[in-house]
C-alpha atoms as a PDB file:
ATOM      1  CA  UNK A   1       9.754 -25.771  52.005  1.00  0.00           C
ATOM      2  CA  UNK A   2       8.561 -23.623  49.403  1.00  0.00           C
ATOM      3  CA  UNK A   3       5.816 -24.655  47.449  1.00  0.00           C
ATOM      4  CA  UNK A   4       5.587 -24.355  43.636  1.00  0.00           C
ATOM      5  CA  UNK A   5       3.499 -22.797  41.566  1.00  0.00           C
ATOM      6  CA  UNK A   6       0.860 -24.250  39.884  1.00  0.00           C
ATOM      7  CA  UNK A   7      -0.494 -21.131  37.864  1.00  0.00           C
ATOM      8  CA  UNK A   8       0.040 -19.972  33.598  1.00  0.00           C
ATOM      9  CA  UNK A   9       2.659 -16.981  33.740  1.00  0.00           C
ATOM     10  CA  UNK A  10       0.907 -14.470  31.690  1.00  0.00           C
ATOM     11  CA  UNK A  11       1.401 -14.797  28.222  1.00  0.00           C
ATOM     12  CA  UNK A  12       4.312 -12.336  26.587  1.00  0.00           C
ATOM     13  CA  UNK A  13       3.018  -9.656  24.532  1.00  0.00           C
ATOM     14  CA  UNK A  14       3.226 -10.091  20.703  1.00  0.00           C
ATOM     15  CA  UNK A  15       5.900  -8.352  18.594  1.00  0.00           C
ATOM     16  CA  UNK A  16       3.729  -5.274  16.933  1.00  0.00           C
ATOM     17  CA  UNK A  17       2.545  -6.362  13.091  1.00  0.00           C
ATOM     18  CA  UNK A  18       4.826  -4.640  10.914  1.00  0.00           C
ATOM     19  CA  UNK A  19       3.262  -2.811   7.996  1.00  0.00           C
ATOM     20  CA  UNK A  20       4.948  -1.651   5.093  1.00  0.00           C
ATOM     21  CA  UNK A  21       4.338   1.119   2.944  1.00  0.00           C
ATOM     22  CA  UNK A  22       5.984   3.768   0.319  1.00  0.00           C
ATOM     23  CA  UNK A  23       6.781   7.312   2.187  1.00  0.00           C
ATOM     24  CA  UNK A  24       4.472   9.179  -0.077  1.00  0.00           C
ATOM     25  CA  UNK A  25       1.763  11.058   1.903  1.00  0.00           C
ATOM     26  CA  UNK A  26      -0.847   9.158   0.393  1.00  0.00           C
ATOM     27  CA  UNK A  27       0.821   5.999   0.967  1.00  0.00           C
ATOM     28  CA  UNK A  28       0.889   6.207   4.586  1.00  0.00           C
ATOM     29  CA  UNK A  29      -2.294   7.993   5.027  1.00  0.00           C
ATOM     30  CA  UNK A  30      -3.629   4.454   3.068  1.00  0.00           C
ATOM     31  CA  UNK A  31      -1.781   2.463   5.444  1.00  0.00           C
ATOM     32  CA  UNK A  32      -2.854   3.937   8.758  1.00  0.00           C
ATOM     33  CA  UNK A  33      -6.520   3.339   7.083  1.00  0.00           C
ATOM     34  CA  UNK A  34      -5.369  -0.062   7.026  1.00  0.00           C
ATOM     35  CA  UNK A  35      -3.693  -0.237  10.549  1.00  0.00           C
ATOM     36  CA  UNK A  36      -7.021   1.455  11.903  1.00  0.00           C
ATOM     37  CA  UNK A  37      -8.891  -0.824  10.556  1.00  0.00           C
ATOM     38  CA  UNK A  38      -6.731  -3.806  11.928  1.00  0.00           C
ATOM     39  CA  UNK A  39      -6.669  -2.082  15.217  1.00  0.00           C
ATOM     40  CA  UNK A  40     -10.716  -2.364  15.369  1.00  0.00           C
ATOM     41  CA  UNK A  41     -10.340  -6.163  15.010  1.00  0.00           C
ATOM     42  CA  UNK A  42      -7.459  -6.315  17.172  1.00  0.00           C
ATOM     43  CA  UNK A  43      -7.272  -4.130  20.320  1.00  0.00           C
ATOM     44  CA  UNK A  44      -4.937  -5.423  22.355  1.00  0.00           C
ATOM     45  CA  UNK A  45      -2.707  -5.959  19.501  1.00  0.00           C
ATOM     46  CA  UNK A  46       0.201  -3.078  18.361  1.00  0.00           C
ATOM     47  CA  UNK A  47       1.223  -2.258  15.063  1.00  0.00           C
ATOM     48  CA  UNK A  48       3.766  -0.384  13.285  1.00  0.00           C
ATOM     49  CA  UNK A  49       4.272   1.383  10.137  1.00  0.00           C
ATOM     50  CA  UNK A  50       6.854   1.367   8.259  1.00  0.00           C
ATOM     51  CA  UNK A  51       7.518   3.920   5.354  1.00  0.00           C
ATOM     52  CA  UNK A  52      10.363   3.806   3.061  1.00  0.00           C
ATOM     53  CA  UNK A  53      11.517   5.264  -0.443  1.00  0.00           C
ATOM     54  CA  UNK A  54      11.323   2.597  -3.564  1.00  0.00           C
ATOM     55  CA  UNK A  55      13.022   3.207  -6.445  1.00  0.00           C
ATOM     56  CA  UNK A  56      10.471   4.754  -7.821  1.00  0.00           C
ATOM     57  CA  UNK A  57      10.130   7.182  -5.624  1.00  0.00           C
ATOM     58  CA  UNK A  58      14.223   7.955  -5.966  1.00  0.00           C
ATOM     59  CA  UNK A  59      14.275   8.226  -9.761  1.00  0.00           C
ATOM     60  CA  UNK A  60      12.956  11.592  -9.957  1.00  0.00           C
ATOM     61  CA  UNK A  61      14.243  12.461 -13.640  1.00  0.00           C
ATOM     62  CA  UNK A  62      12.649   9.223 -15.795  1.00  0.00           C
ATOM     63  CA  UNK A  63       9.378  10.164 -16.735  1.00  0.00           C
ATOM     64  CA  UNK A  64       7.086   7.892 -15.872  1.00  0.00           C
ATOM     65  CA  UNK A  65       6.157   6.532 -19.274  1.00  0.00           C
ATOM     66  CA  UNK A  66       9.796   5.550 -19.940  1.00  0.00           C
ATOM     67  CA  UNK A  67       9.878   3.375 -16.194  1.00  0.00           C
ATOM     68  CA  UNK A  68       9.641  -1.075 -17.843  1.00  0.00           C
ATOM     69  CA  UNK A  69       8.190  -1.900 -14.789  1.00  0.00           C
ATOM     70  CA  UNK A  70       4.934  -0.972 -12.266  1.00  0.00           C
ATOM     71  CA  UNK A  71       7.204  -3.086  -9.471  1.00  0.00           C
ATOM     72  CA  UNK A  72       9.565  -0.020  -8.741  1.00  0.00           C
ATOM     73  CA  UNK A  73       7.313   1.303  -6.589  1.00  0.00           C
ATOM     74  CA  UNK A  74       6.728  -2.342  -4.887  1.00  0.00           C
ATOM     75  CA  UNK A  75       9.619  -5.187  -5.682  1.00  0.00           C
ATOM     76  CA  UNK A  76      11.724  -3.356  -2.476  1.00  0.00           C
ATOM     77  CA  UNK A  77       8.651  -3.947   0.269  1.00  0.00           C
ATOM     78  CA  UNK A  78       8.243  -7.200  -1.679  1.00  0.00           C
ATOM     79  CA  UNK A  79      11.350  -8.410  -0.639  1.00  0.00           C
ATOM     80  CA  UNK A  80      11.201  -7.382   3.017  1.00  0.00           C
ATOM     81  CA  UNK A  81       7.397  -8.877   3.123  1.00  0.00           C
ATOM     82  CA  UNK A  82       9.294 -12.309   2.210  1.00  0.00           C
ATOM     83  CA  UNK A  83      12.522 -11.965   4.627  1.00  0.00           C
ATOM     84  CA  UNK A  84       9.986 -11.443   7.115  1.00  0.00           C
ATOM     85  CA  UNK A  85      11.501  -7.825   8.019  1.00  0.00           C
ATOM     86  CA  UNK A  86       7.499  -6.954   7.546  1.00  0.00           C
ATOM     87  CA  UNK A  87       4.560  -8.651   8.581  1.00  0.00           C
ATOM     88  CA  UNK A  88       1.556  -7.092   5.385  1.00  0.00           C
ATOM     89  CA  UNK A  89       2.393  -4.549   2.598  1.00  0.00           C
ATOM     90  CA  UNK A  90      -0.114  -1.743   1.911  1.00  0.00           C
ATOM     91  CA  UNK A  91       0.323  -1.203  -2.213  1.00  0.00           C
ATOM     92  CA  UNK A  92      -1.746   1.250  -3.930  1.00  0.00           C
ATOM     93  CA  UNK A  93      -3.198  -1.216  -6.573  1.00  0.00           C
ATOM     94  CA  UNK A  94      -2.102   0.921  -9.638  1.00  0.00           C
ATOM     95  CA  UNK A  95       1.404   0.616  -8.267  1.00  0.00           C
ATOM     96  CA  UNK A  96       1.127  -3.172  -8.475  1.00  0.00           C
ATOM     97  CA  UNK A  97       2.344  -5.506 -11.578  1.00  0.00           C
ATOM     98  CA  UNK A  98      -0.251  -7.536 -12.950  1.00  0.00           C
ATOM     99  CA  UNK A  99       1.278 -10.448 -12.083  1.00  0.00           C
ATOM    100  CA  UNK A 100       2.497 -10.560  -8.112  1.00  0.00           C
ATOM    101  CA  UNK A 101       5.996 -12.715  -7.053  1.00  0.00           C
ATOM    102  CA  UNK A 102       4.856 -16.373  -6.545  1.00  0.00           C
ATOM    103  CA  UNK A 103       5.777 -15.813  -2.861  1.00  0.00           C
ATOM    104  CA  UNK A 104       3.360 -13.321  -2.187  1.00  0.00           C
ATOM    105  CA  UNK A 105      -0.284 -12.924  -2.150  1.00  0.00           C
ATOM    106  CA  UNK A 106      -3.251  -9.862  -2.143  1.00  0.00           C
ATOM    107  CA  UNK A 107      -4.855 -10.415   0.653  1.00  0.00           C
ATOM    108  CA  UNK A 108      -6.927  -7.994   0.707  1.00  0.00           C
ATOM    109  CA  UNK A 109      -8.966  -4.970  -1.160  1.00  0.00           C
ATOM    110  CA  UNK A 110     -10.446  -2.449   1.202  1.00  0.00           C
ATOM    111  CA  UNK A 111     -13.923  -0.929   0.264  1.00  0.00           C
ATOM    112  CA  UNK A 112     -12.561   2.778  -1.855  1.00  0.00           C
ATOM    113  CA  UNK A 113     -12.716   5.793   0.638  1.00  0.00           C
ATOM    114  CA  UNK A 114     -13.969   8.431  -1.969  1.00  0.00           C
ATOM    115  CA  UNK A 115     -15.623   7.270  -5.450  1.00  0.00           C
ATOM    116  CA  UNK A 116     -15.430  10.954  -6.379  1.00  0.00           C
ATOM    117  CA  UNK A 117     -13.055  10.877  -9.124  1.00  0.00           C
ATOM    118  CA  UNK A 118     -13.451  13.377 -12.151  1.00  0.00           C
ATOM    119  CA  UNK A 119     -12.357  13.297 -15.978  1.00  0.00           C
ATOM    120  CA  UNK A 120     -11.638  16.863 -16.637  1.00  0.00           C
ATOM    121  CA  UNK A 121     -11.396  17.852 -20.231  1.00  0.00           C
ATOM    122  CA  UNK A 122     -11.159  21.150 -22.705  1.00  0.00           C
ATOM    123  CA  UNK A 123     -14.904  22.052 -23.836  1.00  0.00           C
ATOM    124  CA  UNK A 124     -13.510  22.048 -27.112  1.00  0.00           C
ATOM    125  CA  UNK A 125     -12.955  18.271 -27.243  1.00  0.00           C
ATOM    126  CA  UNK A 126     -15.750  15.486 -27.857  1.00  0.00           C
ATOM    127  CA  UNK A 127     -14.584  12.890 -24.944  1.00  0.00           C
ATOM    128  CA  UNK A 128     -17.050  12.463 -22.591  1.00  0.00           C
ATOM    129  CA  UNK A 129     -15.520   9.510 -20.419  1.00  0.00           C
ATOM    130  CA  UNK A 130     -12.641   7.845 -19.671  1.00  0.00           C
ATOM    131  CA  UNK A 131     -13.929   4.926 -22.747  1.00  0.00           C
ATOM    132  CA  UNK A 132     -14.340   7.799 -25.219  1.00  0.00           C
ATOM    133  CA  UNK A 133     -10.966   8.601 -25.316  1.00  0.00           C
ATOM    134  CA  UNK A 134      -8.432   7.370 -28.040  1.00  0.00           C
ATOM    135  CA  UNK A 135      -6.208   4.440 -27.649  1.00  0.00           C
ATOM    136  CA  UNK A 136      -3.161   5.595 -26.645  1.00  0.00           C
ATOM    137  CA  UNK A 137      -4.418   8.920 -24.439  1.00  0.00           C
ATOM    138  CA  UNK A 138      -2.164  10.377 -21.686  1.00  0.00           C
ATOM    139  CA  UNK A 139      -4.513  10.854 -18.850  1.00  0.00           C
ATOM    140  CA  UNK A 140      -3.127  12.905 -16.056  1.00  0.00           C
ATOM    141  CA  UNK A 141      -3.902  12.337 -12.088  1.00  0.00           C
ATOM    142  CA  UNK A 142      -3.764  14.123  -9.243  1.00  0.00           C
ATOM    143  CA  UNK A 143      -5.064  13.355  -5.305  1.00  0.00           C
ATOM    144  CA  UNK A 144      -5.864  15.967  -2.396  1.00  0.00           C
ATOM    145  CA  UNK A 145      -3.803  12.710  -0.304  1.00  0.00           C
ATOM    146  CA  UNK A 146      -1.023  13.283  -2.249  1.00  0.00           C
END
């Protein structure tokens, strides 16, 4: 007679945590900050990135200025966040609309990697900082990341 058992079986391994993210460089390179940080609290645990094109990132001939809405660069990971196709979104804040889809939440805000940013102007002009300049300015950026 064979005798039974009496021990757990070891528990199955956990689906990695999906996290979203645009393709830009400096969208991943955020969100492997993120999964690194993640991986430090979890170590047993595996996660994935995933990286896709919004439509923001498609529509390469409306300038920016002309785009209605911030959520072209978010609304697409939005909706996979909520069909539970991803687990977290990594957004760039200044992608985000002020005001998020009821069925989603920030989380989080991770402490900023390099305060070093610069307002570069022409000598000639009086602005000084980024509050000394006219309503209405057009302020250019750019990012090593990028």
């Amino acid at each position: 007679m064979a005798e039974l058992s009496t021990s757990t079986p070891p528990p199955l391994p956990l689906p990695p945590l999906r996290i979203g993210t645009r393709k830009s460089k400096l969208a991943i390179v955020q969100a492997e900050g993120i999964r690194d940080r993640l991986q430090a609290l979890a170590p047993g645990r595996r996660f994935e990135i995933v990286a896709l094109h919004t439509a923001g990132d498609k529509d390469k001939t409306t300038a920016l200025y002309d785009f209605s809405a911030k959520s072209l660069w978010t609304s697409e990971l939005e909706e996979l966040l909520v069909s539970g196709q991803l687990d977290v979104v990594v957004h760039c804040l200044k992608d985000m609309p002020t005001q998020l889809p009821p069925s989603c939440e920030l989380a989080a805000t991770p402490l900023r990697d390099d305060p070093r940013d610069a307002l570069i102007v022409k000598a000639s002009l009086p602005y000084t900082s980024l509050a000394s300049l006219p309503a209405g300015a057009v302020v250019g950026t750019s990012s090593v990341r990028r």
